[in-house]
PDB file of N, CA and C in Angstrom:
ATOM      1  N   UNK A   1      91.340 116.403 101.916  1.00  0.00           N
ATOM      2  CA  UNK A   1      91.711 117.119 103.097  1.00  0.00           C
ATOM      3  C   UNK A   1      92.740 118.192 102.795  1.00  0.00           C
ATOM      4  N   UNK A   2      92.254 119.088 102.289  1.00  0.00           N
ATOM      5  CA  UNK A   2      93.651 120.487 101.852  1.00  0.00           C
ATOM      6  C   UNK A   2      93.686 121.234 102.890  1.00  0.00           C
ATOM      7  N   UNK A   3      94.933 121.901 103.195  1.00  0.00           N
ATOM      8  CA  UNK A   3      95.503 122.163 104.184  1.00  0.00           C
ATOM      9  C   UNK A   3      94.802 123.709 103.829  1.00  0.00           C
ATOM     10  N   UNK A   4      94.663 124.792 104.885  1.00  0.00           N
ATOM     11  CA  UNK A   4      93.941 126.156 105.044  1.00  0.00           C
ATOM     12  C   UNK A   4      94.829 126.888 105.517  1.00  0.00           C
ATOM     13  N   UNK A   5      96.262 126.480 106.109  1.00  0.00           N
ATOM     14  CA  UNK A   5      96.905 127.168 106.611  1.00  0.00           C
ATOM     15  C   UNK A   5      98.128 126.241 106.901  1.00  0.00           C
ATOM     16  N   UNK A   6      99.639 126.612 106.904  1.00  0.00           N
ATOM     17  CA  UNK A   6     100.553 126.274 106.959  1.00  0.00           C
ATOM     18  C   UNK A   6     100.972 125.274 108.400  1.00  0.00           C
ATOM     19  N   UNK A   7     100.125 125.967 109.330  1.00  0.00           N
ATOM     20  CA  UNK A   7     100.192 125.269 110.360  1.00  0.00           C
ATOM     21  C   UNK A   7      99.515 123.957 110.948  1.00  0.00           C
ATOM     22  N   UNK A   8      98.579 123.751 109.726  1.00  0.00           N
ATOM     23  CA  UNK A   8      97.925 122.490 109.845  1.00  0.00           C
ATOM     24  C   UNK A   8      98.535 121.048 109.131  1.00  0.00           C
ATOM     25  N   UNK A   9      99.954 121.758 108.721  1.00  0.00           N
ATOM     26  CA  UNK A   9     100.790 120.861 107.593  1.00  0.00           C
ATOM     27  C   UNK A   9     100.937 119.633 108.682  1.00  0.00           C
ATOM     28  N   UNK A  10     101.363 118.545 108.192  1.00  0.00           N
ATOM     29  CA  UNK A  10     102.093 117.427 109.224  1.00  0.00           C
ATOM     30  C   UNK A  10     103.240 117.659 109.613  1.00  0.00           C
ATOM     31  N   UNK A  11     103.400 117.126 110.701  1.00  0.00           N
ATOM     32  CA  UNK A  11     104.845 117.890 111.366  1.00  0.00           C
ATOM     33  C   UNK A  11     106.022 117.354 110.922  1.00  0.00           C
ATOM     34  N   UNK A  12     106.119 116.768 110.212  1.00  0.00           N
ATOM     35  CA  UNK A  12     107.350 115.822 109.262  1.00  0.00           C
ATOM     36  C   UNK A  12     107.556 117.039 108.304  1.00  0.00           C
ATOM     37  N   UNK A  13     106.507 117.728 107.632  1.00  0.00           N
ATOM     38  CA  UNK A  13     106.638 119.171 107.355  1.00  0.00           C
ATOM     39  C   UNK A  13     107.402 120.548 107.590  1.00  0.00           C
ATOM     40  N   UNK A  14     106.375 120.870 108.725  1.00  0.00           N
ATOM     41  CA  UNK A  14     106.451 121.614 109.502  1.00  0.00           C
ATOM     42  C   UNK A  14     108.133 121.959 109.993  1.00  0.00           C
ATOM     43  N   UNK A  15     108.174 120.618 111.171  1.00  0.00           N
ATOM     44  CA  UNK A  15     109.487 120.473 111.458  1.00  0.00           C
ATOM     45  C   UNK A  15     110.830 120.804 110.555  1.00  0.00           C
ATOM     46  N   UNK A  16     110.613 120.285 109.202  1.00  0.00           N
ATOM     47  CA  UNK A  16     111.930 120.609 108.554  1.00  0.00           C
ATOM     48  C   UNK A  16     112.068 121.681 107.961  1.00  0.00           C
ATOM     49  N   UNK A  17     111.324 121.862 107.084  1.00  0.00           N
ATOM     50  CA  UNK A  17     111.061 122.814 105.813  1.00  0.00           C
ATOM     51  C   UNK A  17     111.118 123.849 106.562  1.00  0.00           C
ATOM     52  N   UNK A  18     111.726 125.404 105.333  1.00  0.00           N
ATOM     53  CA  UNK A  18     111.496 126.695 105.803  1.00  0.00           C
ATOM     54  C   UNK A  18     110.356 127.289 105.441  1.00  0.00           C
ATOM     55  N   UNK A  19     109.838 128.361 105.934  1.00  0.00           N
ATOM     56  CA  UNK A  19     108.526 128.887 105.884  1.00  0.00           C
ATOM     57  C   UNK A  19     108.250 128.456 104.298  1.00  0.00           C
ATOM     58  N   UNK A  20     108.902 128.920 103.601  1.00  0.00           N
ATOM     59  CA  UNK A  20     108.981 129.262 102.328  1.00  0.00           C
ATOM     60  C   UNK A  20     108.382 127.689 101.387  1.00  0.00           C
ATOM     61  N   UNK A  21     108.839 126.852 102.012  1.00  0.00           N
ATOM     62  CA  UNK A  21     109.039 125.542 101.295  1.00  0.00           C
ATOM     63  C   UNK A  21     107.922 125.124 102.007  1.00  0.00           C
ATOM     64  N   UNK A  22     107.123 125.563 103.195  1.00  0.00           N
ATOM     65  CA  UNK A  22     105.801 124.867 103.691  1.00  0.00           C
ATOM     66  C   UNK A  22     104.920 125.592 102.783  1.00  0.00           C
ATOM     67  N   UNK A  23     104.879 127.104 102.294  1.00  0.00           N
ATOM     68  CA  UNK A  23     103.935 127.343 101.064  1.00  0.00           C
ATOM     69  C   UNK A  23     103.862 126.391 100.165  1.00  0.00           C
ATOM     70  N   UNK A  24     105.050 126.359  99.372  1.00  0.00           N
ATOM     71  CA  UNK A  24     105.079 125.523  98.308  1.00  0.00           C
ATOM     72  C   UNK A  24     104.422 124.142  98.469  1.00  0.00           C
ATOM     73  N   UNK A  25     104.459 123.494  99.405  1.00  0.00           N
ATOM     74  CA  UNK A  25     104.090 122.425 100.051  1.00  0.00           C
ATOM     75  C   UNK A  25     102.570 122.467 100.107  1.00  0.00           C
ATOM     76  N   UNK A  26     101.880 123.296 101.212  1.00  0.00           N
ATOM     77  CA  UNK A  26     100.568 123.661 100.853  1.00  0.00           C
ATOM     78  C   UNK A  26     100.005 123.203  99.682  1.00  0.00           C
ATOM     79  N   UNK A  27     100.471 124.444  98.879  1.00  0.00           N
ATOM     80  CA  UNK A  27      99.616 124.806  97.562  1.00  0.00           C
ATOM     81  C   UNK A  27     100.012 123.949  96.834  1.00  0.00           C
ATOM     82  N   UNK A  28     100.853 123.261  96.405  1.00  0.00           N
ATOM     83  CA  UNK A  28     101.248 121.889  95.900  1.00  0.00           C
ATOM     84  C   UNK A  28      99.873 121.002  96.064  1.00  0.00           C
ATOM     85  N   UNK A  29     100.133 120.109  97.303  1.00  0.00           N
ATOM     86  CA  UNK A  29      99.730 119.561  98.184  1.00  0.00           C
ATOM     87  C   UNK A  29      98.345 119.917  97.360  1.00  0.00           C
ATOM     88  N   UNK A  30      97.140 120.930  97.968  1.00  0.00           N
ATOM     89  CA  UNK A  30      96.098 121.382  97.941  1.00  0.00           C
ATOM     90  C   UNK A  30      95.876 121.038  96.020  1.00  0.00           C
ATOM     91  N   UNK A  31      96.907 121.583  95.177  1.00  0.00           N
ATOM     92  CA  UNK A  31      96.510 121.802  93.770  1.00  0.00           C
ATOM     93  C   UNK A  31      96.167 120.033  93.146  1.00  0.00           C
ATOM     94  N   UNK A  32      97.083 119.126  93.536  1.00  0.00           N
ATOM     95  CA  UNK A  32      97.177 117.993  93.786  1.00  0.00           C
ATOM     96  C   UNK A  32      95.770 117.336  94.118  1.00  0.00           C
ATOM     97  N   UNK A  33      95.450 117.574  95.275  1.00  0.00           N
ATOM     98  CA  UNK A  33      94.004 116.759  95.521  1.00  0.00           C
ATOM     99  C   UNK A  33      92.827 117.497  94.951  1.00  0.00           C
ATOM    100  N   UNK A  34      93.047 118.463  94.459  1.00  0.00           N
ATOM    101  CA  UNK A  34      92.255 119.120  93.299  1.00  0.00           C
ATOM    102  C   UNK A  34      92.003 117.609  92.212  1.00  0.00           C
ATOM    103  N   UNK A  35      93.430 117.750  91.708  1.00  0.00           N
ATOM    104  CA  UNK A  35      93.992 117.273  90.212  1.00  0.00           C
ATOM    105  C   UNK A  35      93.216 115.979  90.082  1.00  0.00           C
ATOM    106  N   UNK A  36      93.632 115.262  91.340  1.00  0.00           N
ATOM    107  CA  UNK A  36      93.536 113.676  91.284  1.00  0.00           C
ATOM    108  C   UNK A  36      92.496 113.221  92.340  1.00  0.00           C
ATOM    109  N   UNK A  37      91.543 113.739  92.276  1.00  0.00           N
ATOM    110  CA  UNK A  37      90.108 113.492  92.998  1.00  0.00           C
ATOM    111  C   UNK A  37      89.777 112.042  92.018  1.00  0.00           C
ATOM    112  N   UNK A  38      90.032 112.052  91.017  1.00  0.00           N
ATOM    113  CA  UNK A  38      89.347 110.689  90.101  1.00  0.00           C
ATOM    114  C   UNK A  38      90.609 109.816  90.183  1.00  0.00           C
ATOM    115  N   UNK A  39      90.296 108.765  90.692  1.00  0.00           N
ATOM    116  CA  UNK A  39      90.996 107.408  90.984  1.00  0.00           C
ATOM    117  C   UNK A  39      92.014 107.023  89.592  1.00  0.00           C
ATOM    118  N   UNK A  40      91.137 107.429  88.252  1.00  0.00           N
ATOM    119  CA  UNK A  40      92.240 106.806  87.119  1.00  0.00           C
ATOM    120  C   UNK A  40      92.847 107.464  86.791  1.00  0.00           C
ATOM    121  N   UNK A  41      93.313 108.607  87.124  1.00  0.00           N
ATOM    122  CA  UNK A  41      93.848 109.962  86.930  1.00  0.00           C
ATOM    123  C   UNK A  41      95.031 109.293  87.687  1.00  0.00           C
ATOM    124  N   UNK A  42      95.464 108.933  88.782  1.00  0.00           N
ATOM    125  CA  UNK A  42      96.872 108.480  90.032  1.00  0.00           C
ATOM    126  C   UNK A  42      97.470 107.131  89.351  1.00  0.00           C
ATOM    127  N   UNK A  43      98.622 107.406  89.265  1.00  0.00           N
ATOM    128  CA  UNK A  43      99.235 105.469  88.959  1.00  0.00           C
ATOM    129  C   UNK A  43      98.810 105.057  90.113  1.00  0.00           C
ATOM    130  N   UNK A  44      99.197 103.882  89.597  1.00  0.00           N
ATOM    131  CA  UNK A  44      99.011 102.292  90.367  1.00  0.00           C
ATOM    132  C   UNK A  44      97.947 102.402  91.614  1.00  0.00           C
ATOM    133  N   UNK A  45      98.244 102.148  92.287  1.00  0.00           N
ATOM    134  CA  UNK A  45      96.628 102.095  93.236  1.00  0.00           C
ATOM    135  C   UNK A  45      96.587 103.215  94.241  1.00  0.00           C
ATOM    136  N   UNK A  46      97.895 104.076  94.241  1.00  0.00           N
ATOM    137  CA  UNK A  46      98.119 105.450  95.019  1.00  0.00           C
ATOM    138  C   UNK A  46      96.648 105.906  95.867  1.00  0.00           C
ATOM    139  N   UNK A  47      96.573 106.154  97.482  1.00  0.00           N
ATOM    140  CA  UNK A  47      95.801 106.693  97.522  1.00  0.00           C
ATOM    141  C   UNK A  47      95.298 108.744  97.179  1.00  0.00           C
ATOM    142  N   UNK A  48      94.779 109.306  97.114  1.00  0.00           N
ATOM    143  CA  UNK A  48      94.539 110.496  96.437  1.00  0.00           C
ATOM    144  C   UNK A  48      95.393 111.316  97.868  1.00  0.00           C
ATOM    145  N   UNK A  49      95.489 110.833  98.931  1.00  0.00           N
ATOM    146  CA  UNK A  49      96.406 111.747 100.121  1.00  0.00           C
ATOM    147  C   UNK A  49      98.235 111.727  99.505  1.00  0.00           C
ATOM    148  N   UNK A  50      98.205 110.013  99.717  1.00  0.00           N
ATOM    149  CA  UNK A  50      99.761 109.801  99.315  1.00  0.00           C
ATOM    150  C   UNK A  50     100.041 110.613  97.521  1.00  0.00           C
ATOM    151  N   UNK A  51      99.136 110.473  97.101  1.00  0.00           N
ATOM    152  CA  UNK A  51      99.482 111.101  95.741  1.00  0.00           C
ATOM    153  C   UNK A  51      99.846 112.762  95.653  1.00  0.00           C
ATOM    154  N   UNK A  52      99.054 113.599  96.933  1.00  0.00           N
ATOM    155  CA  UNK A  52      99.139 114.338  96.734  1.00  0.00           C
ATOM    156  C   UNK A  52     100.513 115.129  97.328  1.00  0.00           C
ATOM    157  N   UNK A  53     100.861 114.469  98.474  1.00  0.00           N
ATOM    158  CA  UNK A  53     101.938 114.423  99.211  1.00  0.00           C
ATOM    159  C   UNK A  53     103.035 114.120  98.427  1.00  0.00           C
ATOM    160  N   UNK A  54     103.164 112.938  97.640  1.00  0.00           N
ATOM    161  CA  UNK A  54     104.143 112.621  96.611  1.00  0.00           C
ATOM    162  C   UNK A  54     104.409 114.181  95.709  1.00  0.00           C
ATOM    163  N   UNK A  55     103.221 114.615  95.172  1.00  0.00           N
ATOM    164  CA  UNK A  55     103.343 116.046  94.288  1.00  0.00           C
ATOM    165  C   UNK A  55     103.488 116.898  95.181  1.00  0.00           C
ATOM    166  N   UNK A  56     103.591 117.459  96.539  1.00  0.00           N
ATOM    167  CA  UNK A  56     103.719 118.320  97.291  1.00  0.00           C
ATOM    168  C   UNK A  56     105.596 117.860  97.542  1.00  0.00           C
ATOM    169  N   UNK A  57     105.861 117.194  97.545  1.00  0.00           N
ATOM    170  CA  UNK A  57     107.372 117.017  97.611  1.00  0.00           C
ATOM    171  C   UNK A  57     108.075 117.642  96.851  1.00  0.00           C
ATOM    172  N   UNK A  58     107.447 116.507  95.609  1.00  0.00           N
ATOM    173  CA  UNK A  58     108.307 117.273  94.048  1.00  0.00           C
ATOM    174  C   UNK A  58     108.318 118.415  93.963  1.00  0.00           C
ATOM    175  N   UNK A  59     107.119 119.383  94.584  1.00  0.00           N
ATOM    176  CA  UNK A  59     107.350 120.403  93.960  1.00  0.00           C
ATOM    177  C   UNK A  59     108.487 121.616  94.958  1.00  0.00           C
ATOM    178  N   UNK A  60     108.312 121.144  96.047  1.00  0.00           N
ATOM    179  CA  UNK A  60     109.330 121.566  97.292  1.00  0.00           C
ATOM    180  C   UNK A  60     110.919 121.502  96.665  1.00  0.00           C
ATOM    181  N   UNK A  61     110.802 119.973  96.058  1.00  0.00           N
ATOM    182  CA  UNK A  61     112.264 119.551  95.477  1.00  0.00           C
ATOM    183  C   UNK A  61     113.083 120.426  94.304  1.00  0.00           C
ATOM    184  N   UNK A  62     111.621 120.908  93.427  1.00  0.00           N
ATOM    185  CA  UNK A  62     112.051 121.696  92.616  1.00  0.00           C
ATOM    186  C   UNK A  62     112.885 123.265  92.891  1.00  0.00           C
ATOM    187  N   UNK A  63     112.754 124.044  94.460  1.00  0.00           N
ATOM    188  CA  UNK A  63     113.087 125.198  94.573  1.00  0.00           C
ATOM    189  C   UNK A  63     114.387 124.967  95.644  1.00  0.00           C
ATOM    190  N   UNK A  64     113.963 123.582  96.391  1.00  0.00           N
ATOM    191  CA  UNK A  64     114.810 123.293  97.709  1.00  0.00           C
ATOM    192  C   UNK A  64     115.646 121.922  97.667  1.00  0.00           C
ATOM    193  N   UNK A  65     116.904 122.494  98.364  1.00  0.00           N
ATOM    194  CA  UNK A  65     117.591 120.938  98.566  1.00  0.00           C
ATOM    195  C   UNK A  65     117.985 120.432  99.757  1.00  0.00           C
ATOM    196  N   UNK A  66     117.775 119.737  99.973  1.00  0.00           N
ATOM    197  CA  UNK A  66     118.571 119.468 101.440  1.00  0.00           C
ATOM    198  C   UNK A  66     120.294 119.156 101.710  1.00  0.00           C
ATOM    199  N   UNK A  67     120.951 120.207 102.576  1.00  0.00           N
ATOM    200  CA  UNK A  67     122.332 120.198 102.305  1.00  0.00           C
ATOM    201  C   UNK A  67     122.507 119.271 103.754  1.00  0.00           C
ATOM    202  N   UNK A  68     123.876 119.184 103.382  1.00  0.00           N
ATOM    203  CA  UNK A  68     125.221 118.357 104.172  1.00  0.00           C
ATOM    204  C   UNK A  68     124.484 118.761 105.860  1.00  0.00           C
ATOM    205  N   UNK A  69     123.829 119.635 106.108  1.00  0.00           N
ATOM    206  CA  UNK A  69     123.766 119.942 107.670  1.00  0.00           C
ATOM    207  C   UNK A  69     122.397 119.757 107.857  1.00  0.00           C
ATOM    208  N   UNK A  70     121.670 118.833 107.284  1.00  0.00           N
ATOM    209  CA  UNK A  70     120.057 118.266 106.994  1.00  0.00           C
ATOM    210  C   UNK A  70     119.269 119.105 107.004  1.00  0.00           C
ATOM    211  N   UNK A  71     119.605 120.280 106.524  1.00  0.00           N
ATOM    212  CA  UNK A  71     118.575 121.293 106.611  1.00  0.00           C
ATOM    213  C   UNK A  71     117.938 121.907 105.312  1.00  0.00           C
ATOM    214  N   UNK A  72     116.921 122.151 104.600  1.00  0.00           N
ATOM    215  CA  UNK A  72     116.545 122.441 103.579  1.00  0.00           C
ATOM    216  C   UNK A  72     116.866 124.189 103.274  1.00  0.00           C
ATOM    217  N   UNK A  73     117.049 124.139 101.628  1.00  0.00           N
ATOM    218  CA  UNK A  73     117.932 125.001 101.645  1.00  0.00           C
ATOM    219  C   UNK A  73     117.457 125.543 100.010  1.00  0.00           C
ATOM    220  N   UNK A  74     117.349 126.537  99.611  1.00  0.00           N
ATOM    221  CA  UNK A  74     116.837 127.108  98.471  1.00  0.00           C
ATOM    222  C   UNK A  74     118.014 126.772  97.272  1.00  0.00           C
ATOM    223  N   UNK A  75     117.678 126.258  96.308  1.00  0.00           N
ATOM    224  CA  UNK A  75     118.997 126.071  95.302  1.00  0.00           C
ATOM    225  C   UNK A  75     119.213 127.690  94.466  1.00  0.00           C
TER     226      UNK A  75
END
């Protein structure tokens, strides 16, 4: 299920993140359920959504942090 547009993100998404960090998220996200379409490809019994979501984080984590005023924030 890859996302086509930013606005179809989940709102746990949506809601926090800045525009910027819902791209990253996306295309993360999307490159992800590319990656790990084959079951032995994911640790432990991960489903291929949560897996991809897990890598759509990390990669958010890598540009963004969340500061003292809970708001995500470009490092």
């Amino acid at each position: 299920m890859p996302y086509d547009s930013t606005s179809e993100l989940p709102d746990a998404v949506r809601d926090n993140l800045p525009p910027h960090a819902q791209d990253i998220y996306k295309e993360a996200f999307n490159s992800a359920w590319d990656q790990y379409a084959d079951p032995d490809e994911r640790r432990g019994d991960a489903s291929r959504e949560e897996t991809s979501h897990r890598v759509a984080w990390a990669a958010v984590k890598e540009k963004y942090e969340k500061g003292d005023d809970d708001k995500w924030h470009p490092k």
